[in-house]
Protein backbone atom coordinates (compact mmCIF):
# COMPACT_ATOMS: atom_id res chain seq x y z
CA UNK A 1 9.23 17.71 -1.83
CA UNK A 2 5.31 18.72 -2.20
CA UNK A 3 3.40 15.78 -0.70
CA UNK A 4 3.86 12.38 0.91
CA UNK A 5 2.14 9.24 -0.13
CA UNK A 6 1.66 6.18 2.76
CA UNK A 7 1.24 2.62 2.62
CA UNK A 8 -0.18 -0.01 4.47
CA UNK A 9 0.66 0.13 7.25
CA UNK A 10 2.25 3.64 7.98
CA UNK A 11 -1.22 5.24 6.80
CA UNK A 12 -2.51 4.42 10.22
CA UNK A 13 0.51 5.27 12.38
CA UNK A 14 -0.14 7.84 14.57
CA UNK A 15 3.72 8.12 14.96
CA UNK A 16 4.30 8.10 11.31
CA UNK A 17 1.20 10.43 9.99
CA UNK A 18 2.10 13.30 13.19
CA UNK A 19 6.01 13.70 11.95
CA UNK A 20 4.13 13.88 8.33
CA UNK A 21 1.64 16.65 9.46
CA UNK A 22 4.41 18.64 11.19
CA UNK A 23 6.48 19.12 7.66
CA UNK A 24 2.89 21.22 6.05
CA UNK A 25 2.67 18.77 3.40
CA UNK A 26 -0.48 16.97 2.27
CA UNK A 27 -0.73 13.70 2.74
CA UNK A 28 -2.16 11.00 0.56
CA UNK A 29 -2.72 7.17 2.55
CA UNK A 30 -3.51 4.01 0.31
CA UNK A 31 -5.10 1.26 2.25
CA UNK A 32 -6.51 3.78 5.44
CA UNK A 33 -9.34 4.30 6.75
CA UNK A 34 -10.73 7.81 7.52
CA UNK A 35 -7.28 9.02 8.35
CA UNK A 36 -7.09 13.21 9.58
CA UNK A 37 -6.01 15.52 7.66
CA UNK A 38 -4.83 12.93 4.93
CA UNK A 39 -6.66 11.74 1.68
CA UNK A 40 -7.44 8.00 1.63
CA UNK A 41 -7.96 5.90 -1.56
CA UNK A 42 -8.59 1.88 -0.25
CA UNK A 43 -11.25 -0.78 -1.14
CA UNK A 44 -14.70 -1.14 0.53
CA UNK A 45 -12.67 -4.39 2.69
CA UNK A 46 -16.10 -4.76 4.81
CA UNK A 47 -18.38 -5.54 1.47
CA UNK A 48 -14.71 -7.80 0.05
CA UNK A 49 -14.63 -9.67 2.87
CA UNK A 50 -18.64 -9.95 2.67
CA UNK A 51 -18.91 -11.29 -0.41
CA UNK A 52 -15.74 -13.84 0.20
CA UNK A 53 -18.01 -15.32 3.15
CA UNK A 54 -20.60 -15.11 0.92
CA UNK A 55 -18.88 -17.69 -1.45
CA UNK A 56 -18.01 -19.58 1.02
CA UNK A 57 -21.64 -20.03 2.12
CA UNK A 58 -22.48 -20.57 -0.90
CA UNK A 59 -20.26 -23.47 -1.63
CA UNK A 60 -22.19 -25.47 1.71
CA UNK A 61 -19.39 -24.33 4.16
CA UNK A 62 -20.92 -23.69 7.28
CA UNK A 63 -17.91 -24.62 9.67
CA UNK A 64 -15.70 -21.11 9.01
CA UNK A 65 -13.02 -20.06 10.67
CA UNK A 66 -11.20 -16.85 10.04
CA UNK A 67 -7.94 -15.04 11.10
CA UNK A 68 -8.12 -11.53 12.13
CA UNK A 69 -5.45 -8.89 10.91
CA UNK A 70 -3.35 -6.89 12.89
CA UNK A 71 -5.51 -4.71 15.42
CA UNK A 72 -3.76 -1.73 15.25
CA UNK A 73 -5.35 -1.54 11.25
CA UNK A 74 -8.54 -0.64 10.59
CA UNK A 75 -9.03 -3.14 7.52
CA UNK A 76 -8.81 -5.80 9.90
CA UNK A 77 -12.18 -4.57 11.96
CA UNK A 78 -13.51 -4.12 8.46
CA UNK A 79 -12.86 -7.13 7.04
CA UNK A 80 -14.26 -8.89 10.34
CA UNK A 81 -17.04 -7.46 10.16
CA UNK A 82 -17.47 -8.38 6.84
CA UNK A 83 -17.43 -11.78 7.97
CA UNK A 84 -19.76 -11.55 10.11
CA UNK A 85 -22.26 -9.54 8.14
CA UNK A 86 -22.37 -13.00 5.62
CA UNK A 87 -22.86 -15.12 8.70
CA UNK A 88 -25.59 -13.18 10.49
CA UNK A 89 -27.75 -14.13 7.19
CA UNK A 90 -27.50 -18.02 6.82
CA UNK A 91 -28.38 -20.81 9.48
CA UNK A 92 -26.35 -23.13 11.46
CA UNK A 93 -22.92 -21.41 10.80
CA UNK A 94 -20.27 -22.48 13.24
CA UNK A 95 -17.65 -20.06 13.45
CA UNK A 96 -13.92 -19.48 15.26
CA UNK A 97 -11.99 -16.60 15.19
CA UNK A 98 -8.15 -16.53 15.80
CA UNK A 99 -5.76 -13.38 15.95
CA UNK A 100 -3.02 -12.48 13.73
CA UNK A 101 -1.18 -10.18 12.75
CA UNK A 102 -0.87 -9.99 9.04
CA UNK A 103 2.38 -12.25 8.68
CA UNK A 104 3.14 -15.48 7.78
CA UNK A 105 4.00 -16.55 11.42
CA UNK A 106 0.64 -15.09 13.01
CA UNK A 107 -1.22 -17.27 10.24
CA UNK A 108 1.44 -20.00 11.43
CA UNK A 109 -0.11 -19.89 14.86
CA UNK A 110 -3.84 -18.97 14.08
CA UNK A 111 -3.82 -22.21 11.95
CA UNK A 112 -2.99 -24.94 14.07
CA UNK A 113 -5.34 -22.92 16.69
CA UNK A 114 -8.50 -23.02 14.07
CA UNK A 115 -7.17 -26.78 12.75
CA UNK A 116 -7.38 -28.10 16.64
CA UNK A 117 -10.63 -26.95 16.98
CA UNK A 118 -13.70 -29.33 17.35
CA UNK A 119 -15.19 -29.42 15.32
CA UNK A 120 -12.76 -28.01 12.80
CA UNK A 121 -13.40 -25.54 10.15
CA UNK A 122 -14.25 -26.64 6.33
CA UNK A 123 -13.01 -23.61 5.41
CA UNK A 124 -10.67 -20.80 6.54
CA UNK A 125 -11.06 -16.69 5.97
CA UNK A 126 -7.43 -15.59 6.44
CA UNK A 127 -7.55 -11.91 6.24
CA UNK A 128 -4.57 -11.48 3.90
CA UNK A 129 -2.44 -13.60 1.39
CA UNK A 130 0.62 -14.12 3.68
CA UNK A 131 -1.72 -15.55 6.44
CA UNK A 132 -3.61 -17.80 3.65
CA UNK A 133 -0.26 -19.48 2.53
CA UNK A 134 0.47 -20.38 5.90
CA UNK A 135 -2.75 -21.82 6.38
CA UNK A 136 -2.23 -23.90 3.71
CA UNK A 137 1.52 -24.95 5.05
CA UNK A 138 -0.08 -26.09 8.20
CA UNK A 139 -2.48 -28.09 6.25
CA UNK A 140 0.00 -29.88 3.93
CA UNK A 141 1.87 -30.48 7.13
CA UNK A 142 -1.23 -32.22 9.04
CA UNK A 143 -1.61 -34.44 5.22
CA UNK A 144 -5.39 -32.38 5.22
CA UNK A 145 -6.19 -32.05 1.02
CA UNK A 146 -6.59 -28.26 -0.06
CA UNK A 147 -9.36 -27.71 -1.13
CA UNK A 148 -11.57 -31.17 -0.44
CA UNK A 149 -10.24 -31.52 3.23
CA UNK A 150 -10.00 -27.65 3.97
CA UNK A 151 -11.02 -24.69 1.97
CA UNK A 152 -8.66 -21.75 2.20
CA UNK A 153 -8.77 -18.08 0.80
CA UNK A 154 -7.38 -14.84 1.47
CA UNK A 155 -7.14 -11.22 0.46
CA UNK A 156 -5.21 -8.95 -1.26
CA UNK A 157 -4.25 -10.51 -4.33
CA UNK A 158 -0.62 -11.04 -3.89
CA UNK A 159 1.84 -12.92 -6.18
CA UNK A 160 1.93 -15.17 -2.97
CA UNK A 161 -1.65 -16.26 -4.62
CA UNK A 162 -0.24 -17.96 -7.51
CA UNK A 163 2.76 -19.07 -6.30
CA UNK A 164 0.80 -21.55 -3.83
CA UNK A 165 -0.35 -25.25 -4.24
CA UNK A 166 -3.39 -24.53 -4.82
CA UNK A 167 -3.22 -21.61 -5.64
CA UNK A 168 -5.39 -18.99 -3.69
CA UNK A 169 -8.58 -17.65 -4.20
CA UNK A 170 -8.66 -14.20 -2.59
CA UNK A 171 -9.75 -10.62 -3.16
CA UNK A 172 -8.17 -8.76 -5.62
CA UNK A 173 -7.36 -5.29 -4.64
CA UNK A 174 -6.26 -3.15 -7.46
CA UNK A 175 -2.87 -1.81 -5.87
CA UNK A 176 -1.86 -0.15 -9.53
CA UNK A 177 -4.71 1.83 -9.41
CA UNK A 178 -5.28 2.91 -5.88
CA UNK A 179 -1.46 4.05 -5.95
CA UNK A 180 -2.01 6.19 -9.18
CA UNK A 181 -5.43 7.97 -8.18
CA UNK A 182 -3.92 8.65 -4.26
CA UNK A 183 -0.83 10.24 -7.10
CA UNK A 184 -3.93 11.90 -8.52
CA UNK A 185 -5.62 13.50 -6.03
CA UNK A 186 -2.10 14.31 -4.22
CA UNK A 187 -1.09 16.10 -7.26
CA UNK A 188 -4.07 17.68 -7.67
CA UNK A 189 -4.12 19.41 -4.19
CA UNK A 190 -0.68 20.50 -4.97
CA UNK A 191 -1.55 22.01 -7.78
CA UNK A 192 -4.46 23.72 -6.16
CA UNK A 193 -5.14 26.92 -4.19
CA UNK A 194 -2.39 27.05 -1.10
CA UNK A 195 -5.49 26.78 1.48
CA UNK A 196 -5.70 22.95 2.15
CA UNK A 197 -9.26 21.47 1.63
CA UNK A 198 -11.71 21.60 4.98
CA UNK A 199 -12.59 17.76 4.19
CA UNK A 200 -9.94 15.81 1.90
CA UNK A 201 -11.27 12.76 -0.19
CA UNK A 202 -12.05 9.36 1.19
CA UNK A 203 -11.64 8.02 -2.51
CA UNK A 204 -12.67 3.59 -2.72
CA UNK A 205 -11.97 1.89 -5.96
CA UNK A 206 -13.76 -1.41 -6.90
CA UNK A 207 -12.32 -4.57 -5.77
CA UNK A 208 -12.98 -8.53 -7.80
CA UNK A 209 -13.62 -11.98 -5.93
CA UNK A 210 -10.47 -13.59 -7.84
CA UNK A 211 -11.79 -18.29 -7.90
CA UNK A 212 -8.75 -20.28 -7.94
CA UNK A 213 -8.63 -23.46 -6.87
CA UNK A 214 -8.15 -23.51 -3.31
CA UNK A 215 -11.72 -23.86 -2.62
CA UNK A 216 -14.21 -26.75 -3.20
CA UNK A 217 -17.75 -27.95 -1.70
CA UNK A 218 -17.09 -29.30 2.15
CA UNK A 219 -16.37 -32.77 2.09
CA UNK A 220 -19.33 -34.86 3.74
CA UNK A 221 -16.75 -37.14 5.98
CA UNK A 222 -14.39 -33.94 6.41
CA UNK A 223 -11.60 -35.87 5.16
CA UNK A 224 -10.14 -35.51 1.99
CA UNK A 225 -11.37 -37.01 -1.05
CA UNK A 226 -9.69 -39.85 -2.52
CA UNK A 227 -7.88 -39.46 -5.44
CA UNK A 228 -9.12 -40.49 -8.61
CA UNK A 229 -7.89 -43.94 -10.33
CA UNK A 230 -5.48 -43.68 -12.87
């Protein structure tokens, strides 16, 4: 063995990344943020998450909700952030924030918190693709139309996206390529001079605002649109 490569989210466990420093080894995390001692290759999740609000604002939605990842990842303060960065630059935008963790039962909870607000959101931010779809189960469940009732979108770009009714627009993160240049640059500290690097790469790849149809223009009444006449 020469090297490790992490994923989300062992590339920020202390626990993890200390038994992985103790072997020697060098270390490559996909998904982390500034980790020690490790390379990172991610996304810029603060400008994704941006420019999702940012479509969202500029749809008309100014009633936003969003669920916030797990705390112990720094993506999650990123992608908040984000958020609120598109916010801080329109008028009149009502927001509520709920916690989650990443899974599909966080999102579970965060939903029915953000749908039993009042006023409730036209749209919801989940923060990933798991926490989108159950967003969008608490919805169907409460008979509120995706998208003309609620707007939903995620990130990530999981096959969870497609899968969906609707399915999800999100934030495509190009997983294929982040795991082959953290191979890259992993290999290529291998292969280079034994003395490890004073400062080892903080490497972010481009990321795409993937439209599907989970979102629409806010409904005037808030209540779903009719459907049309056969």
């Amino acid at each position: 063995m020469a090297g490790f490569i992490v994923t989300p989210p062992l590339g920020e466990s202390p626990a993890v990344l200390e038994l992985l420093r103790e072997t020697g080894l060098p270390i490559a995390a996909v998904g982390a943020h500034a980790v020690e001692d490790a390379i990172c290759v991610r996304i810029d999740d603060r400008r994704a998450a941006y420019e999702m609000t940012r479509h969202l604002l500029d749809l008309g939605h100014r009633r936003l909700g969003f669920i916030v990842g797990n705390p112990d990842q720094a993506a999650s303060a990123e992608r908040l952030a984000g958020f609120y960065a598109a916010v801080r630059e329109a008028d009149d935008v009502q927001t509520t924030v709920a916690q989650g963790d990443f899974s599909f039962t966080s999102g579970l909870r965060a939903a029915e918190q953000l749908l039993d607000a009042s006023p409730m959101p036209s749209a919801i931010f989940a923060s990933n693709d798991d926490m989108a779809a159950a967003v969008i189960s608490v919805a169907h469940r409460r008979q509120l139309d995706v998208p003309h009732a609620l707007t939903v979108v995620g990130f990530d770009d999981t096959p969870a996206a497609v899968m969906l009714w609707p399915p999800l627009t999100t934030v495509h993160q190009p997983v294929r390529e982040l795991a082959s240049e953290a191979l890259r640059l992993l290999v290529a500290e291998i292969n280079a001079a034994e003395q490890a690097p004073d400062r080892r790469p903080d490497r972010v790849l481009e990321h795409t605002i993937v439209k599907r149809q989970s979102t629409a223009i806010p409904s005037p009444s808030g209540a779903a649109a009719p459907e049309a006449a056969g």
